[in-house]
Protein backbone atom coordinates (compact mmCIF):
# COMPACT_ATOMS: atom_id res chain seq x y z
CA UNK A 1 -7.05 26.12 -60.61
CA UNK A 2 -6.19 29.63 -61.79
CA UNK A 3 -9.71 29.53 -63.14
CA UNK A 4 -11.43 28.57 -60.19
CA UNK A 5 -9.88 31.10 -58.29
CA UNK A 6 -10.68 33.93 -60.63
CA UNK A 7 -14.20 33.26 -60.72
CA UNK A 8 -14.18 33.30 -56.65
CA UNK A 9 -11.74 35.36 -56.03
CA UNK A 10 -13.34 36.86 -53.00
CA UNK A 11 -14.21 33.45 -51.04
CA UNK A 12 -10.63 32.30 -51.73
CA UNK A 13 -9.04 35.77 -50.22
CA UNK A 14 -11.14 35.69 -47.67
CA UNK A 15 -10.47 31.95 -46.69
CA UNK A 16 -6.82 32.96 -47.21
CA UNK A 17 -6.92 35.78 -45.33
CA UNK A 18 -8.69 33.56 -42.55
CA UNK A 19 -6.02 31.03 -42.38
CA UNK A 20 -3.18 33.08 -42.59
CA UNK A 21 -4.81 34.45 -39.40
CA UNK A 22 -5.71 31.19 -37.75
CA UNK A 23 -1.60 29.75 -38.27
CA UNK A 24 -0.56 33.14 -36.95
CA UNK A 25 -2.77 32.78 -33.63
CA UNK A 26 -0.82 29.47 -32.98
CA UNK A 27 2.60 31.29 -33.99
CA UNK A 28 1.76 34.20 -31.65
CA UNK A 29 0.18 32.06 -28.54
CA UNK A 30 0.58 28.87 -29.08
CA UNK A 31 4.62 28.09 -30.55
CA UNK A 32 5.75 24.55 -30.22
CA UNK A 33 9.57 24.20 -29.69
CA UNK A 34 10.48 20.49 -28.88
CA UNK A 35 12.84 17.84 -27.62
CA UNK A 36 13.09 16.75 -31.02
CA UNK A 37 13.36 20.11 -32.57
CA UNK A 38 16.42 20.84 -30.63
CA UNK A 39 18.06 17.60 -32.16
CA UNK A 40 16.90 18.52 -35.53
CA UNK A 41 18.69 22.22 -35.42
CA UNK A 42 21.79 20.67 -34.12
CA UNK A 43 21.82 18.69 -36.55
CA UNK A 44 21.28 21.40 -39.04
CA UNK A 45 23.57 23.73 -37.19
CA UNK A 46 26.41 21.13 -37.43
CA UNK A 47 25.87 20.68 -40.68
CA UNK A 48 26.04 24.14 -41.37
CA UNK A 49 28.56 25.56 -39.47
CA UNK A 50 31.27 22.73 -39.57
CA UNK A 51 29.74 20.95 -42.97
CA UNK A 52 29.36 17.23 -40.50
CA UNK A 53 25.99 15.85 -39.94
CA UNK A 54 25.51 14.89 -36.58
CA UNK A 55 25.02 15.88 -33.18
CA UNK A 56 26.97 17.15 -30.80
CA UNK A 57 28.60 15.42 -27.76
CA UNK A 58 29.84 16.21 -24.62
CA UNK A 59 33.22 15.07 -23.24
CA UNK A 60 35.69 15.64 -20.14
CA UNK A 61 37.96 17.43 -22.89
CA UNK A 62 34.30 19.35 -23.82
CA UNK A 63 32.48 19.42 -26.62
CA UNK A 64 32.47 17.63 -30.19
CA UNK A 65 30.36 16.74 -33.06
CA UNK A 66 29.59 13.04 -33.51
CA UNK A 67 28.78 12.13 -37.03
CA UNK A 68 24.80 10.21 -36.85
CA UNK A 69 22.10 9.18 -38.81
CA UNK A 70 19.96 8.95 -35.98
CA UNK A 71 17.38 11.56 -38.01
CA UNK A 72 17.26 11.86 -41.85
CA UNK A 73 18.06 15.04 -43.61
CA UNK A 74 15.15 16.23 -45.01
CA UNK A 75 14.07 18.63 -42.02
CA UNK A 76 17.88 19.40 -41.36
CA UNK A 77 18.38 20.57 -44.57
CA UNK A 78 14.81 23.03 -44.93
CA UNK A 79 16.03 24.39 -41.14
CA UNK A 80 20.01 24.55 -42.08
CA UNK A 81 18.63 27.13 -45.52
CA UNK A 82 16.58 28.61 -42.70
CA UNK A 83 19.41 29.49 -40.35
CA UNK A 84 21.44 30.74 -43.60
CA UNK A 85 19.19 32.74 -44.36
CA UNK A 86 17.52 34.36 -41.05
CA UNK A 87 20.73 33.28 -38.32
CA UNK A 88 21.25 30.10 -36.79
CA UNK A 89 18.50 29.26 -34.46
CA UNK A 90 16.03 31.17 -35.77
CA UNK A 91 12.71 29.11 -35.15
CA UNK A 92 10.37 32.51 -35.34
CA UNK A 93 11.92 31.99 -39.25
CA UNK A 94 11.33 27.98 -39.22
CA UNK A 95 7.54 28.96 -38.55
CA UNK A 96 6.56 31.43 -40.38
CA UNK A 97 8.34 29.99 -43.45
CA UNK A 98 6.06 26.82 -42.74
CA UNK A 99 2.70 28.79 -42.22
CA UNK A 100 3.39 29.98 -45.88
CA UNK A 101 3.80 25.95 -46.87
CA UNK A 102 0.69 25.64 -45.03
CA UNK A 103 -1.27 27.71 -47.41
CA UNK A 104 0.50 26.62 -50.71
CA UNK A 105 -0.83 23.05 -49.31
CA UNK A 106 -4.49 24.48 -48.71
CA UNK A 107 -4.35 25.33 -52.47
CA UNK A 108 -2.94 21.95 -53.42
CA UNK A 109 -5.51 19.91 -51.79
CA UNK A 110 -8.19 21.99 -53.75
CA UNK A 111 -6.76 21.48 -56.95
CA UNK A 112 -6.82 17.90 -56.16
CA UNK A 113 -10.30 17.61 -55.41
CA UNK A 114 -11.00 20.11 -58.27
CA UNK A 115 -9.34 17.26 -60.23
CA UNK A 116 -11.25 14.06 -59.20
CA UNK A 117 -14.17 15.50 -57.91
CA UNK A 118 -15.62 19.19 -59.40
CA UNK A 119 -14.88 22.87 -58.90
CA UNK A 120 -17.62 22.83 -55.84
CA UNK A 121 -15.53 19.98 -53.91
CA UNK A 122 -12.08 22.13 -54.34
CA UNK A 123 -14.12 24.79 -52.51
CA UNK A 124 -14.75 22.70 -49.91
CA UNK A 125 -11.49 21.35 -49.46
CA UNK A 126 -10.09 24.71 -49.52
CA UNK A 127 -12.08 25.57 -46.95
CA UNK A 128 -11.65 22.99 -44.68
CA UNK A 129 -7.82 22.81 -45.08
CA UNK A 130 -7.62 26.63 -44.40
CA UNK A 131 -9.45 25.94 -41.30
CA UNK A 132 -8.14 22.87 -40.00
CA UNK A 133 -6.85 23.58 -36.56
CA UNK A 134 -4.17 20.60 -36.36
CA UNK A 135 -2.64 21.85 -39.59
CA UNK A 136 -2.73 25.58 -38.24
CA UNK A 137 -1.19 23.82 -35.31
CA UNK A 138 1.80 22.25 -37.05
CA UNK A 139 2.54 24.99 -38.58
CA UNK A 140 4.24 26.36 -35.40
CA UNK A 141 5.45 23.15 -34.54
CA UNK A 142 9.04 23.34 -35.84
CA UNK A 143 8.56 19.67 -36.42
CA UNK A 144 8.41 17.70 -40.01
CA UNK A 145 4.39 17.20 -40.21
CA UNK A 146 3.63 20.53 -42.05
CA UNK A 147 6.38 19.78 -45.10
CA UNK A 148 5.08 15.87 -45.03
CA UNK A 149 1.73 16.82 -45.53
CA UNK A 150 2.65 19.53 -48.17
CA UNK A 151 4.64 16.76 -50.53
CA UNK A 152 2.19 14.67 -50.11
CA UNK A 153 -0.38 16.09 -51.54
CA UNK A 154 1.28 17.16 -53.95
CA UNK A 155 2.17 13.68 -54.70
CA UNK A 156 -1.30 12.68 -55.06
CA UNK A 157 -2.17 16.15 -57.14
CA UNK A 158 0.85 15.53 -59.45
CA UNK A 159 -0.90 11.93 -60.14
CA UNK A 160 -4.32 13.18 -60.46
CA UNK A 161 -3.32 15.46 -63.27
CA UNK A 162 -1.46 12.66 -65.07
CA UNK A 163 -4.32 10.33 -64.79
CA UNK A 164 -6.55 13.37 -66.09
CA UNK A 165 -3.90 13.86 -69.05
CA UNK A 166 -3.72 10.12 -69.40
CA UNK A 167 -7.49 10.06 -69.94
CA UNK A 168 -7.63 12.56 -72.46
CA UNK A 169 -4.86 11.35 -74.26
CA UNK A 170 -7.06 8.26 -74.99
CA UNK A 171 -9.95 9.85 -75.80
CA UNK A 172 -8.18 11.93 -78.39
CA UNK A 173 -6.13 9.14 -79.90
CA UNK A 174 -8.44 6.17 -79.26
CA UNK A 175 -5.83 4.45 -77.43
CA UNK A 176 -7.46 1.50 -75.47
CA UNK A 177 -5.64 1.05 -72.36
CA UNK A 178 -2.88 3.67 -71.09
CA UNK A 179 -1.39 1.37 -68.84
CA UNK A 180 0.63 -0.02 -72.31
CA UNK A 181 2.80 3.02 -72.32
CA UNK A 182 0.99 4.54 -75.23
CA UNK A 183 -0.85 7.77 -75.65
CA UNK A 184 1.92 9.63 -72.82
CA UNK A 185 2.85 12.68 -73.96
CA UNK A 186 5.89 14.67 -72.50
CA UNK A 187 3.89 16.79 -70.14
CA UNK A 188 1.78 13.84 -68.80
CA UNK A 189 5.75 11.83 -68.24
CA UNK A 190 6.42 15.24 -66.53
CA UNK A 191 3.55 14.76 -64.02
CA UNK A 192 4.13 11.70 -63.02
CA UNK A 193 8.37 12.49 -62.75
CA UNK A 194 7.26 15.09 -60.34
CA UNK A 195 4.62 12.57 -58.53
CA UNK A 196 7.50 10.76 -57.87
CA UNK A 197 9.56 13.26 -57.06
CA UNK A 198 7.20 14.54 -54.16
CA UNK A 199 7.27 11.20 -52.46
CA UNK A 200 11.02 10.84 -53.02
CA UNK A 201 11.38 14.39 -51.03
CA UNK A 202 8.61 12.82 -48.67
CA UNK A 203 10.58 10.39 -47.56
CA UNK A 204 13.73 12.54 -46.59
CA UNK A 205 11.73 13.29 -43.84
CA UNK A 206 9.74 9.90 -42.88
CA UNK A 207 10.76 6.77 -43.80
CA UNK A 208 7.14 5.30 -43.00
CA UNK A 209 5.81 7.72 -45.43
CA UNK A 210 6.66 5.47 -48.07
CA UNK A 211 3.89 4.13 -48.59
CA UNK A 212 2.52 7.22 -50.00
CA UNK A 213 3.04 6.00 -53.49
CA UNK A 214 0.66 8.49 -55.60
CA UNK A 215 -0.19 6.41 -58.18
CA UNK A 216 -1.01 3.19 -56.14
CA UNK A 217 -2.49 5.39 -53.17
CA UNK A 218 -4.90 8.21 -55.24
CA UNK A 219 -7.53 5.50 -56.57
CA UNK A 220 -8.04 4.29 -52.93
CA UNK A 221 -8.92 7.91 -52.03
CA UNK A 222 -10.59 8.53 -54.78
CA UNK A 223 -12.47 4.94 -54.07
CA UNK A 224 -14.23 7.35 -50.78
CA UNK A 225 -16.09 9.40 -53.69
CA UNK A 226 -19.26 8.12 -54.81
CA UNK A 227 -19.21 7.06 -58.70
CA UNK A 228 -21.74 9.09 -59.78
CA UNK A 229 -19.65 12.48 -58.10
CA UNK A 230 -16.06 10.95 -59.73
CA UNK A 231 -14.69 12.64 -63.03
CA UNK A 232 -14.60 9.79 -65.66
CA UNK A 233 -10.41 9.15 -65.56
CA UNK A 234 -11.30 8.79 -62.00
CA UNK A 235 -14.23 6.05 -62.39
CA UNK A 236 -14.60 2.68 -61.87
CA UNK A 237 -14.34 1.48 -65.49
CA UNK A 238 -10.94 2.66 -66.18
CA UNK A 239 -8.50 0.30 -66.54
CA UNK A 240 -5.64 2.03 -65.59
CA UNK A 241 -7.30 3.25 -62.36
CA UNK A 242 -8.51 -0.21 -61.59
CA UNK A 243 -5.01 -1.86 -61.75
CA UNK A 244 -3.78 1.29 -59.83
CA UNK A 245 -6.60 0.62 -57.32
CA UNK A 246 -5.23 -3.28 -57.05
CA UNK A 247 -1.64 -1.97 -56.48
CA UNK A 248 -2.66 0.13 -53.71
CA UNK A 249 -4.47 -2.04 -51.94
CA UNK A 250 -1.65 -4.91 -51.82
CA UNK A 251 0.44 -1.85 -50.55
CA UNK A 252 -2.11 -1.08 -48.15
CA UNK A 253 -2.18 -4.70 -46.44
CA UNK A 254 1.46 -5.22 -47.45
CA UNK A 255 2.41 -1.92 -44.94
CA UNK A 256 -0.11 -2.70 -42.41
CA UNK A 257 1.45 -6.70 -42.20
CA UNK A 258 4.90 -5.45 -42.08
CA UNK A 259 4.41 -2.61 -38.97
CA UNK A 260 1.92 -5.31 -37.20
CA UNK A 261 5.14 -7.39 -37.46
CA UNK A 262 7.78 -4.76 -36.35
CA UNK A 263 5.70 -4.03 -33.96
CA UNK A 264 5.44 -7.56 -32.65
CA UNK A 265 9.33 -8.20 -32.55
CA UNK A 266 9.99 -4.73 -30.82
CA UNK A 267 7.39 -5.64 -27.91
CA UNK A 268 8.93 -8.98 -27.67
């Protein structure tokens, strides 16, 4: 990725530059402070302040923090290391701290296309992340989506590189099939540990993000690109994608029958 930004360095400052300046518009005019943002920083004032995680309660005798697990402690935690850092209800902080996550993501979901599809595609994607208004959006949204969509895609990039290191492990060994534990070197075990990672730190903050196993979920996204555009650890005739490509679809169905289902009971 390094690379690819060297050789255009002036479309990617200049797509950097416009970004930064499209999350700040929505920071200046356009902040999004929320009924569920206040629970989340009392939560992460509680826990910061008096070292209990829960909310706080009022009483006849007054006021008193009630231990809960009504929100998980993913987006507690990343606004509690805010409020250390910048004072306790510091949102201005929260948001500007996310508009920089929002760029670091632009950059990961280029080098993920870069990865399965070619330098042209990460260009693209670059581009279009930078400019997406609903990620500008959450960016001042001192809400969860902007750190969600950050680990996930690095989930999926963290994957793509292992299947890329996977692939030329094989090639270089003549190993026929990577999906016997052969052929995986320390860096490509590293990849995938920090694959896992990412959705592991994903779902601190969403427990229906889940689903966003990496290396079940990247050959169904990668199934969108037309075989003649995909790089060859990311075609149809590898095994190891294949099987990956089985896995994620059984997720896929597996997910959708069980919130058709929850769904069903709650509305009943």
């Amino acid at each position: 990725m390094l690379r690819l930004i060297r050789e255009h360095r002036s479309f990617f400052l200049a797509t950097a530059l416009a970004a930064l300046a499209l999350r700040l518009l929505f920071f200046v005019y356009f902040p999004m402070v929320t009924d569920d943002t206040r629970v989340y920083a009392d939560f992460a004032t509680n826990w910061l302040q008096h070292g209990i995680y829960g909310h706080t309660q009022a009483s006849q005798q007054g006021t008193y923090i009630m231990p809960a697990d009504s929100r998980l402690f993913g987006y507690p935690a990343f606004l509690a290391g805010i409020f250390w850092l910048f004072g306790v209800g510091n949102f201005k902080a929260v948001m500007l701290a996310q508009v920089l996550v929002g760029l670091a993501t632009c950059l990961i979901v280029a080098d993920l296309a870069r990865r399965v599809v070619s330098d042209r595609a990460a260009r693209i994607a670059f581009l279009l992340t930078a400019l997406c208004p609903f990620l500008a959006n959450y960016a001042a949204a001192v809400l969860t989506e902007t750190l969600e969509i950050f680990f996930t895609a690095l989930a999926l990039d963290c994957a793509a590189a292992a299947l890329a290191r996977m692939h030329e492990a094989r090639l270089s060994v003549g190993v026929p099939s990577a999906s016997s534990g052969q052929g995986l070197d320390q860096t490509c075990r590293k990849l995938w540990a920090a694959s896992g990672a990412a959705v592991a730190v994903n779902s601190l903050f969403d427990m229906a993000l889940d689903f966003c196993c990496a290396d079940a979920w990247l050959p169904v996204v990668a199934d969108d690109v037309p075989h003649h555009r995909r790089k060859p650890e990311f075609a149809g005739g590898a095994e190891d994608v294949r099987t990956a490509r089985a896995m994620g679809r059984a997720e896929v169905f597996d997910l959708f029958a069980e919130h058709i289902f929850e769904s069903r009971v709650a509305i009943g």
